[in-house]
Protein backbone atom coordinates (compact mmCIF):
# COMPACT_ATOMS: atom_id res chain seq x y z
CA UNK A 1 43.98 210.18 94.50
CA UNK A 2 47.04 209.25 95.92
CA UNK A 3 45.50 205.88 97.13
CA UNK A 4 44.08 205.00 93.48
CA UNK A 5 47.64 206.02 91.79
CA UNK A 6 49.30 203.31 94.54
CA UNK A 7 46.66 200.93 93.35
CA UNK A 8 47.23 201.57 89.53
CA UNK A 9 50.81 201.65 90.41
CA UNK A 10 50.51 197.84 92.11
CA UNK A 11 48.46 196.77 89.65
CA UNK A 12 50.68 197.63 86.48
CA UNK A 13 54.06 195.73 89.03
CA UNK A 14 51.40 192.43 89.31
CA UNK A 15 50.72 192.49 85.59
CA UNK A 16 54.41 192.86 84.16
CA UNK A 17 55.43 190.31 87.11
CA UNK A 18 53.12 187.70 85.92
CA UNK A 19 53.87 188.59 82.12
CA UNK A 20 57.40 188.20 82.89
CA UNK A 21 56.59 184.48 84.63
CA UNK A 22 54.34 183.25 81.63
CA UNK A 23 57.58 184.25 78.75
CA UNK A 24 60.10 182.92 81.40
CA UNK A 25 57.85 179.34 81.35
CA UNK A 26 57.53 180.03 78.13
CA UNK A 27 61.25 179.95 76.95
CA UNK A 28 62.16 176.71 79.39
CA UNK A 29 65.56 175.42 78.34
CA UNK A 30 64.37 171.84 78.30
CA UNK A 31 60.63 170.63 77.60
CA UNK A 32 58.59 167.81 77.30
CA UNK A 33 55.79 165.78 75.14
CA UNK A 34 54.05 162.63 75.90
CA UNK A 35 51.66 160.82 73.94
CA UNK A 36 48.98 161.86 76.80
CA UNK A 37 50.37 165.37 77.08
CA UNK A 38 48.33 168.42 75.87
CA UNK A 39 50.03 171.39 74.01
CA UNK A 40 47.64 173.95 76.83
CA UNK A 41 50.27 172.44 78.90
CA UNK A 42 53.79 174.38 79.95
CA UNK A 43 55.62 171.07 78.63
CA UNK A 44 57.13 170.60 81.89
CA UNK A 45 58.17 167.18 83.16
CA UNK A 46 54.85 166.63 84.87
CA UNK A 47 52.63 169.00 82.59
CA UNK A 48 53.66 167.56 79.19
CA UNK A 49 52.79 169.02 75.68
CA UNK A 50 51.71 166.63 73.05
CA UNK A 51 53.49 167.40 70.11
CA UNK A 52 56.91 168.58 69.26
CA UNK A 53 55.02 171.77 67.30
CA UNK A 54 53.32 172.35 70.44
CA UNK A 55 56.82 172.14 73.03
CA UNK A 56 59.16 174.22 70.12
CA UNK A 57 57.19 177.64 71.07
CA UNK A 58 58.35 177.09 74.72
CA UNK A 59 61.75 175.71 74.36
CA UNK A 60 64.54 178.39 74.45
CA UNK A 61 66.71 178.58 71.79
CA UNK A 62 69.65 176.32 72.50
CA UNK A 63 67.12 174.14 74.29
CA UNK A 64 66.22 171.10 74.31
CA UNK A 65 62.79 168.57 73.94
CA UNK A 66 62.30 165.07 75.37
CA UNK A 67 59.88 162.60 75.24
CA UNK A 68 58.67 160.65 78.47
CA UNK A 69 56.76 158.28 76.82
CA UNK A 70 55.97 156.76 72.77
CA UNK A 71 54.04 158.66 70.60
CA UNK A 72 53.31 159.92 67.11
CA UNK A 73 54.66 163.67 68.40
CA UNK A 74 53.68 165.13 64.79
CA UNK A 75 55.66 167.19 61.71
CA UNK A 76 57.49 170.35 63.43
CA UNK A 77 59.20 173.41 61.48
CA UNK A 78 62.23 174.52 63.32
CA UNK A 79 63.92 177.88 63.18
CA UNK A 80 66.50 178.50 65.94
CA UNK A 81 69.09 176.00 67.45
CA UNK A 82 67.80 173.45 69.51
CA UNK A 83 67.56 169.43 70.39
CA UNK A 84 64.98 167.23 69.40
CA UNK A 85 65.57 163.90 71.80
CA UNK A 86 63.35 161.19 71.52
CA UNK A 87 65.25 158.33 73.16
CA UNK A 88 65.33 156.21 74.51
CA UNK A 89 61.65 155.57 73.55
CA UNK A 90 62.49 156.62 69.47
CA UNK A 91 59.56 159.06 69.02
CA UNK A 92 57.46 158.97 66.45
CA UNK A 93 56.49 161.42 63.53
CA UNK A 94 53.82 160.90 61.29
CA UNK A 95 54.12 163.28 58.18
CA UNK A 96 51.46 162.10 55.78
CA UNK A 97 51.11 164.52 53.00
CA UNK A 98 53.83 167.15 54.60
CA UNK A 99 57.25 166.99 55.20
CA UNK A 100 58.55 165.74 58.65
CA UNK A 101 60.95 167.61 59.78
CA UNK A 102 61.82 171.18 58.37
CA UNK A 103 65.25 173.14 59.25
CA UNK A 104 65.58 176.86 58.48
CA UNK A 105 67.55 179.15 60.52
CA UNK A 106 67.26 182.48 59.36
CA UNK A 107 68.02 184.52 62.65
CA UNK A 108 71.57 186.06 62.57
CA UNK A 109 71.29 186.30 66.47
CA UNK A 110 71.37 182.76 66.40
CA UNK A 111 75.32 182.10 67.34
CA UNK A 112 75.33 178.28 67.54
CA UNK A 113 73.05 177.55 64.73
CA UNK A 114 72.83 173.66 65.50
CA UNK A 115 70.06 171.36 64.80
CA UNK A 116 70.78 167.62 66.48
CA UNK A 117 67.74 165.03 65.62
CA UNK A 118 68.04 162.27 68.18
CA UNK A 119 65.78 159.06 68.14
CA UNK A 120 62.90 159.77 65.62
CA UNK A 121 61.38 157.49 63.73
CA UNK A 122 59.78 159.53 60.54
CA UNK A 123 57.29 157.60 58.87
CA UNK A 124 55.92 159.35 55.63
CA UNK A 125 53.12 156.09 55.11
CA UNK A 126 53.49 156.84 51.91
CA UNK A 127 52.44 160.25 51.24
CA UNK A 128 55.16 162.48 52.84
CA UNK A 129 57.37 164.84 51.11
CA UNK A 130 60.35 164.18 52.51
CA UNK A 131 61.87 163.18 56.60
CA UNK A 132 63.84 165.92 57.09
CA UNK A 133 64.10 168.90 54.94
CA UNK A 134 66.82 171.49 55.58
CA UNK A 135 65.82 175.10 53.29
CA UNK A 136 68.11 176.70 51.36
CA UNK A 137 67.97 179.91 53.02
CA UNK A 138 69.54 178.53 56.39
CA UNK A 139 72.46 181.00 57.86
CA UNK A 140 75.55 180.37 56.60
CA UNK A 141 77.72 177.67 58.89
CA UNK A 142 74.82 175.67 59.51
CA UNK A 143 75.05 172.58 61.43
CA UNK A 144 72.35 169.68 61.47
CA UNK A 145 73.08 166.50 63.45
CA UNK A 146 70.91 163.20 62.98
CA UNK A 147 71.52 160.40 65.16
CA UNK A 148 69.67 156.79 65.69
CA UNK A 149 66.90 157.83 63.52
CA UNK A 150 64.75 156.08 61.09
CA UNK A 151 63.09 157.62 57.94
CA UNK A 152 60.90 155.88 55.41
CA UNK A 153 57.74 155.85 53.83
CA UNK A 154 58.36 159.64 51.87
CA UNK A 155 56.50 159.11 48.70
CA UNK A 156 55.28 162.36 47.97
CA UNK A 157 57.60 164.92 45.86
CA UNK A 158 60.47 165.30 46.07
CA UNK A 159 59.89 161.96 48.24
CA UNK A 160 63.18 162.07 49.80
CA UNK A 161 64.33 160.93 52.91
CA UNK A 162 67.24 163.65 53.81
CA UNK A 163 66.78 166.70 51.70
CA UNK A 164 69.79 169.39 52.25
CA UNK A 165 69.47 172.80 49.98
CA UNK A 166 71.26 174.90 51.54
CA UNK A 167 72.89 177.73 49.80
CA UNK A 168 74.74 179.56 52.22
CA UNK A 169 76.94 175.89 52.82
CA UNK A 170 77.20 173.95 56.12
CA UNK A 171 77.19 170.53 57.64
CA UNK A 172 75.30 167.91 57.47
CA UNK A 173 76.12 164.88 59.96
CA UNK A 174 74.04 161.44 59.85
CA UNK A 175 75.14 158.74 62.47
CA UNK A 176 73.20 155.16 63.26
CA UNK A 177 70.34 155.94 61.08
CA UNK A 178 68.36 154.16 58.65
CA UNK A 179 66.73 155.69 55.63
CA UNK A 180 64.65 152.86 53.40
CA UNK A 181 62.10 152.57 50.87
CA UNK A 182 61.24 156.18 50.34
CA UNK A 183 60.50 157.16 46.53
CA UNK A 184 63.26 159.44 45.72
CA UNK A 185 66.84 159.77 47.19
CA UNK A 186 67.92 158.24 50.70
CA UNK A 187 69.96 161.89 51.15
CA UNK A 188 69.53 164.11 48.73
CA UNK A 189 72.69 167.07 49.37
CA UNK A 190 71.58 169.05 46.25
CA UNK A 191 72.58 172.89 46.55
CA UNK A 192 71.74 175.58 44.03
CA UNK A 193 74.55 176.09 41.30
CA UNK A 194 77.01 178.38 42.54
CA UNK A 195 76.21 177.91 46.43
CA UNK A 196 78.74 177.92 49.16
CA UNK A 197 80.32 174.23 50.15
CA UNK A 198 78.52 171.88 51.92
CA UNK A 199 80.28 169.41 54.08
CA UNK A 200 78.65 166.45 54.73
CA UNK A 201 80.05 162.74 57.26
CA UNK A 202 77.82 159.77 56.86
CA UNK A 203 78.81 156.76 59.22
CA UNK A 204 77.45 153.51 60.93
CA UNK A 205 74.10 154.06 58.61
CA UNK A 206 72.04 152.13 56.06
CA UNK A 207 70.26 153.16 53.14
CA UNK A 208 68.49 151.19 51.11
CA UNK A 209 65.35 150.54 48.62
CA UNK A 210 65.01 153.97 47.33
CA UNK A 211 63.55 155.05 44.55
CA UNK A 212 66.25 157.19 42.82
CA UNK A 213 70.01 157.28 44.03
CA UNK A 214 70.82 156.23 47.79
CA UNK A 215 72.92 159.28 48.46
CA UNK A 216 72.73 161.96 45.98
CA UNK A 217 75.47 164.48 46.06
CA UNK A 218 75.31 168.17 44.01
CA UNK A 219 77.46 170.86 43.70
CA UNK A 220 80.26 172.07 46.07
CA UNK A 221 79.49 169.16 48.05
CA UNK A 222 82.67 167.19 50.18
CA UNK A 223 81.14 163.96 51.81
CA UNK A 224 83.01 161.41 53.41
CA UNK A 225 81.22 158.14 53.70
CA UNK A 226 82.01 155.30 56.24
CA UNK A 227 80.92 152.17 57.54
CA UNK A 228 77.37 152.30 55.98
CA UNK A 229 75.32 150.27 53.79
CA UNK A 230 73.48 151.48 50.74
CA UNK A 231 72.01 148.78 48.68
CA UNK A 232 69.05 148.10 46.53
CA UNK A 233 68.92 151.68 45.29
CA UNK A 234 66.69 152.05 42.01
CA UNK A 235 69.11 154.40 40.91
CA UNK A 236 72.97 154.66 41.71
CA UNK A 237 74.33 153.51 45.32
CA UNK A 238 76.64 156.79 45.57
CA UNK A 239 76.01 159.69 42.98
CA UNK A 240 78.38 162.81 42.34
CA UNK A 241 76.96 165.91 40.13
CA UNK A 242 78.42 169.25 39.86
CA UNK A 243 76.76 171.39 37.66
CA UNK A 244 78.64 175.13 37.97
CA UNK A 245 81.07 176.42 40.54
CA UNK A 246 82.98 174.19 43.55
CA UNK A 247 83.81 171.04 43.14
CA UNK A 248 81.93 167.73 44.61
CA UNK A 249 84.16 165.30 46.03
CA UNK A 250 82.98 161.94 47.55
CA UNK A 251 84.93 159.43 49.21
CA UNK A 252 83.70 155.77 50.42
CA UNK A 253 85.52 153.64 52.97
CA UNK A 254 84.62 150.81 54.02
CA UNK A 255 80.81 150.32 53.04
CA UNK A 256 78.95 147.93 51.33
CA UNK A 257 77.15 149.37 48.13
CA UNK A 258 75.45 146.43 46.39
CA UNK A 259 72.17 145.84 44.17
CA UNK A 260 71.92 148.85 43.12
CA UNK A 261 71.54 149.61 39.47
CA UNK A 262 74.86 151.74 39.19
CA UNK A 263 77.68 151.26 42.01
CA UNK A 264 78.88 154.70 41.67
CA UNK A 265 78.03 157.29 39.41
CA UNK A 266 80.19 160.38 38.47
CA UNK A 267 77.86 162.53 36.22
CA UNK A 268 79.77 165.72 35.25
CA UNK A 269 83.52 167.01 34.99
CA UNK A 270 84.73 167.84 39.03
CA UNK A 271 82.90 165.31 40.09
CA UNK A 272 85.03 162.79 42.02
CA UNK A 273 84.09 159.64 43.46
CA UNK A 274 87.26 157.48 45.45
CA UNK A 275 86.07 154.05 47.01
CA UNK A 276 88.66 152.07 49.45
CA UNK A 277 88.04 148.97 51.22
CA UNK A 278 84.26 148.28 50.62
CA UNK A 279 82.41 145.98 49.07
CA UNK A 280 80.53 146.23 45.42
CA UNK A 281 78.65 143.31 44.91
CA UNK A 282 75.92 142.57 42.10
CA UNK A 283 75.58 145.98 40.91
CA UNK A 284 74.12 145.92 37.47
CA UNK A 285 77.25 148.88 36.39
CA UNK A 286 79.80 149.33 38.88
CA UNK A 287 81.20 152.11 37.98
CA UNK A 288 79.55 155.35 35.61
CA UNK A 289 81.13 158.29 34.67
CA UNK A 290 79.42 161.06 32.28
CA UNK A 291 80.54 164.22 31.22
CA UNK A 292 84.29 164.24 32.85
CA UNK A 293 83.66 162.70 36.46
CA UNK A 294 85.61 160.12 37.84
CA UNK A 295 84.85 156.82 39.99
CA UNK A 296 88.43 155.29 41.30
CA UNK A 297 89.53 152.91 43.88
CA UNK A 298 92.31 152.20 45.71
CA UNK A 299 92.78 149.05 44.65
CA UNK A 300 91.40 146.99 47.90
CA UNK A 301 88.14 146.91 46.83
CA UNK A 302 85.92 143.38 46.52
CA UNK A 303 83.73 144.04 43.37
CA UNK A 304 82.71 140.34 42.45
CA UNK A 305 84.51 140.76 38.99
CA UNK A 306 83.16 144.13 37.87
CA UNK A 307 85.82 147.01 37.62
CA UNK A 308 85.77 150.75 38.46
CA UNK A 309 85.91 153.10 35.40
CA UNK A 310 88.92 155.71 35.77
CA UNK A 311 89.97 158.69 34.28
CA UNK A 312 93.38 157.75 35.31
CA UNK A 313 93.42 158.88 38.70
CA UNK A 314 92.72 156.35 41.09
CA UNK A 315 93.72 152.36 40.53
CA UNK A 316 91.44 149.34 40.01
């Protein structure tokens, strides 16, 4: 008896030990896919998953995935803090029909609540729904971070290429990254009425050939945008909405927004649009306001002619 209890009692340490070993390889703090890798696979370094769906189940949160080689890695859904690194080969997602990229941290145990994209290229081929889609019921103080990343093709609905929803406010960051020809916004940062402020920093980025506004800005929204290109928007090049609560406030330095159909476009009353040392070329209206919003500039602007629309605030 005593013999079969030790043997039970062995049995029972082997099992937990080896449970233990498969959720400890299962939680790795950094993880890998390859475009020969296999999702059986522990997404180790030389045991490589295949797609980014496939490595997020064994990354830890706070973790982080990289890619060894090129590859179409496929759409993920991501709910906990972690890195998504596909240089320096820029890894490829393929989100035909789906969105490419959803954000939605709903874990209050989640402390850093960070999302940083890094060298994807999101191609919708003309059928996705939008490159990276961040939910509106994210915690409160989320942070999402893309960096040298490409995003076209999103044709589906709402077809854009950023969309933010957020209620709970956050910030958005987008650095080095392209977003073109997509059917709806380039970056759509369009909270509920009423929802908490969203910050959002756009820098050293182009977008362009969109089929509504380039950036798209709703309530309670503060964006600062620098050094970036958004031209040949269907729509307007920079537009500010706020429909109840908060107050959107955009400001534009140093960018080129041209060939769009509107420059700028304030739609409603404490909605604020300031543009300083950019240029505003061969828009077909420079400058709209609707409903109480204002488009100014600081007065060292190069607009080919046209001039900025004012409630009185800013200078032409």
């Amino acid at each position: 008896m005593n013999k079969f209890r030790l043997t039970i009692n062995v049995l029972a340490i082997a099992i937990f030990t080896f449970a233990f070993a498969s959720i400890a390889q299962a939680q790795a703090t950094r993880t890998w896919v390859s475009g020969v890798g296999d999702d059986v696979n522990p997404c180790s370094r030389t045991a490589p998953c295949k797609t980014f769906a496939g490595a997020i189940s064994k990354t830890a949160t706070n973790g982080e995935i990289n890619c060894i080689d090129p590859g179409g890695f496929g759409a993920v859904t991501i709910t906990k803090s972690i890195t998504i690194d596909g240089t320096p080969v820029m890894a490829g997602i393929l989100n035909a029909n789906v969105s490419g990229v959803t954000i939605n941290i709903t874990n209050a145990a989640d402390v850093r609540k960070s999302v940083t994209l890094r060298g994807l290229s999101i191609q919708g081929a003309g059928t996705g729904l939008q490159g990276i889609n961040i939910a509106a019921g994210n915690l409160a103080g989320n942070k999402v971070h893309v960096i040298n990343c490409l995003i076209e093709g999103q044709n589906g609905s709402p077809g854009n290429g950023i969309t933010d929803s957020r209620q709970n406010g956050g910030i958005l960051e987008v650095n080095n990254t392209g977003i073109i020809n997509n059917n709806g916004n380039g970056i759509s940062v369009n909270p509920a009425a009423g929802s908490t402020q969203i910050n959002v920093h756009i820098a050293n980025s182009f977008v362009q050939r969109n089929g509504g506004s380039g950036l798209f800005f709703g309530s309670n929204v503060h964006a600062t945008v620098f050094n970036s290109q958004i031209t040949q928007n269907v729509a307007a090049g920079v537009f500010a909405q706020q429909t109840a609560g908060g107050v959107t406030d955009v400001n534009v330095d140093q960018c080129i927004v041209s060939a769009n159909v509107n420059g700028f476009q304030a739609n409603t009353s404490n909605s604020t649009i300031r543009v300083s040392n950019s240029t505003a070329m061969h828009n077909v209206t420079l400058g709209v306001i609707a409903g109480g919003g204002v488009v100014s500039s600081y007065g060292n602007n190069q607009t080919g002619g046209l001039t900025f629309p004012s409630t009185g605030t800013g200078q032409q």
